[in-house]
C-alpha atoms as a PDB file:
ATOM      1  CA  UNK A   1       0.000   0.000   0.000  1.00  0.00           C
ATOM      2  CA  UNK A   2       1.440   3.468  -0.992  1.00  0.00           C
ATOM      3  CA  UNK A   3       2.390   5.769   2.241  1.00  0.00           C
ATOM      4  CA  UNK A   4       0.326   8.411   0.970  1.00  0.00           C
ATOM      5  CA  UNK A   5      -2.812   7.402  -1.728  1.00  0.00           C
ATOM      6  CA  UNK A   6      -3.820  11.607  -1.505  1.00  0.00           C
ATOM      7  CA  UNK A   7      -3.198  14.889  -0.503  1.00  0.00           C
ATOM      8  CA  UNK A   8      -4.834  18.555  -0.592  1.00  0.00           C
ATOM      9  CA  UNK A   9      -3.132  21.218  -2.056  1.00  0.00           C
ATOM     10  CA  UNK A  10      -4.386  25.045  -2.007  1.00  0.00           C
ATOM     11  CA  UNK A  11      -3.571  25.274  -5.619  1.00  0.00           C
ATOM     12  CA  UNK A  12      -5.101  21.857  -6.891  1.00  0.00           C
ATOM     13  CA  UNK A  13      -8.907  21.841  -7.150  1.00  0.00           C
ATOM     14  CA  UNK A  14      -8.770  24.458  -4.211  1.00  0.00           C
ATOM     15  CA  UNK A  15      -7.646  22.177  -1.667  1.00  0.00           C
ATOM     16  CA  UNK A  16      -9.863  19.574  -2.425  1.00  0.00           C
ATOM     17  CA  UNK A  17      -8.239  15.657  -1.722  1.00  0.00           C
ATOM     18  CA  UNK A  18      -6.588  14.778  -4.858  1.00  0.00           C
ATOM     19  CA  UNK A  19      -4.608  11.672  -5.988  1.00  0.00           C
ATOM     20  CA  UNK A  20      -1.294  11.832  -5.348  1.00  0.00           C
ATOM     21  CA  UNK A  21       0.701  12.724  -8.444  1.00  0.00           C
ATOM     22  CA  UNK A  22      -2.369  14.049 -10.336  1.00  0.00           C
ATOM     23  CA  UNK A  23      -5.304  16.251 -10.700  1.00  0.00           C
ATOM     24  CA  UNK A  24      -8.134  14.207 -10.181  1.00  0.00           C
ATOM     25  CA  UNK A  25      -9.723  14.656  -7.457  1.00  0.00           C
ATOM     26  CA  UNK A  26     -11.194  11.851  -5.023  1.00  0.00           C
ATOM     27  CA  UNK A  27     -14.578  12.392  -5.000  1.00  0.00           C
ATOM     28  CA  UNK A  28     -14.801  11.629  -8.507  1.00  0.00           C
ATOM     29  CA  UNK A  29     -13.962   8.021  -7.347  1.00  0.00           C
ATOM     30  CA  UNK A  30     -16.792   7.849  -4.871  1.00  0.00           C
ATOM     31  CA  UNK A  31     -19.239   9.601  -7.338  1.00  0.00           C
ATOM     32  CA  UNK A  32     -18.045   6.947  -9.569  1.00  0.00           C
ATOM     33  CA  UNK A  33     -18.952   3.974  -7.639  1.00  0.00           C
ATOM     34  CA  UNK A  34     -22.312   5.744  -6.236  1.00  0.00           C
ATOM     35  CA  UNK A  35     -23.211   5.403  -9.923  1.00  0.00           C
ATOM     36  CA  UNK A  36     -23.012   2.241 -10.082  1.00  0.00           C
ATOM     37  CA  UNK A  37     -20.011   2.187 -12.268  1.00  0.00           C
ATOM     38  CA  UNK A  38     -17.137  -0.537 -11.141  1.00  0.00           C
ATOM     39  CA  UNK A  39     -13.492   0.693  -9.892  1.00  0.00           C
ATOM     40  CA  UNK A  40     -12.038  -1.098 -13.333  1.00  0.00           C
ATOM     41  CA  UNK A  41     -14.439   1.540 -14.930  1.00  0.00           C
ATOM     42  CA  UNK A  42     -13.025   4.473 -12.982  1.00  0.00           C
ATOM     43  CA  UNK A  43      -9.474   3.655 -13.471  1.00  0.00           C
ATOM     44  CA  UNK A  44      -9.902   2.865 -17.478  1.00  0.00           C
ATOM     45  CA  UNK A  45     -11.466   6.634 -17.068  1.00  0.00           C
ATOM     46  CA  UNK A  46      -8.826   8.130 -15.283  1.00  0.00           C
ATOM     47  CA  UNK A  47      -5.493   5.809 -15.678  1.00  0.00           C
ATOM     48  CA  UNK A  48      -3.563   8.158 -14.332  1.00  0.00           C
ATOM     49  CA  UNK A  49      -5.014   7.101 -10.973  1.00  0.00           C
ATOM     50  CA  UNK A  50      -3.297   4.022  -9.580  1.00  0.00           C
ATOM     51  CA  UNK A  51      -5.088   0.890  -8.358  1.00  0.00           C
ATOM     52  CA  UNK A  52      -3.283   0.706  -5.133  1.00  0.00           C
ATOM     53  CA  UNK A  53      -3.967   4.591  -4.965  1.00  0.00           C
ATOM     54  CA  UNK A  54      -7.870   4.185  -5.553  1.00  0.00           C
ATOM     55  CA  UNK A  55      -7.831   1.302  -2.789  1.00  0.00           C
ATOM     56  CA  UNK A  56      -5.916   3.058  -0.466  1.00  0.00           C
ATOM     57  CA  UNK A  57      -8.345   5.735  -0.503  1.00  0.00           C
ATOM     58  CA  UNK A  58     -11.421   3.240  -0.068  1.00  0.00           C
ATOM     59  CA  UNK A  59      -9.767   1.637   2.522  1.00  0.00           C
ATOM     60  CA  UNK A  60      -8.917   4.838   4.285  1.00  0.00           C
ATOM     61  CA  UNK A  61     -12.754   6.485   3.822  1.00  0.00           C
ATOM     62  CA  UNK A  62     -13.804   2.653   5.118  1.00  0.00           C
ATOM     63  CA  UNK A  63     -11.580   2.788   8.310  1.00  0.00           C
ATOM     64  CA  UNK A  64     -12.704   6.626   8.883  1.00  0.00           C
ATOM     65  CA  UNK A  65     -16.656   5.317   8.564  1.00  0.00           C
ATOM     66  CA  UNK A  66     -16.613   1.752  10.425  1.00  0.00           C
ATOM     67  CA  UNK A  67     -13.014   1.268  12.016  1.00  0.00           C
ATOM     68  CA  UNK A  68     -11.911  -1.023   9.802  1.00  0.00           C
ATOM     69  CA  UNK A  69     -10.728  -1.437   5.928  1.00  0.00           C
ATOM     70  CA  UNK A  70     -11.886  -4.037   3.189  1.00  0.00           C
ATOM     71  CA  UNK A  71      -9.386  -6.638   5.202  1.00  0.00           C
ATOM     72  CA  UNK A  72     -11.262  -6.182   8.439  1.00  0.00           C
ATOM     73  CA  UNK A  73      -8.033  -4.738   9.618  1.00  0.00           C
END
């Protein structure tokens, strides 16, 4: 897993979370998947986004919501 999968940057999207080492930001992900469309979708979309990134994040918005990540760690 990548030390950091985002970051916020006054100068990117205003500050809004963005993956790290681009411009897209990560509530397009979640947007994404509230759609209905599949992660595979979202990274054929954007394939400057990383799978491990895009995980990372899910993992990190899952351990923020219940306390734990898609491993139940």
């Amino acid at each position: 897993m990548p030390a950091v999968a985002y970051r916020r940057d006054p100068d990117i999207h205003s500050g809004a979370a963005v993956f790290e080492g681009t411009r897209v930001a990560v509530w397009v992900l979640f947007n994404w998947l509230a759609a209905g469309k599949s992660l595979d979708e979202f990274l054929a979309a954007h394939p400057q986004v990383d799978r491990e990134l895009a995980v990372a994040a899910l993992n990190d918005a899952s351990r923020a919501l219940v306390g734990q990540d898609s491993r139940g760690e």
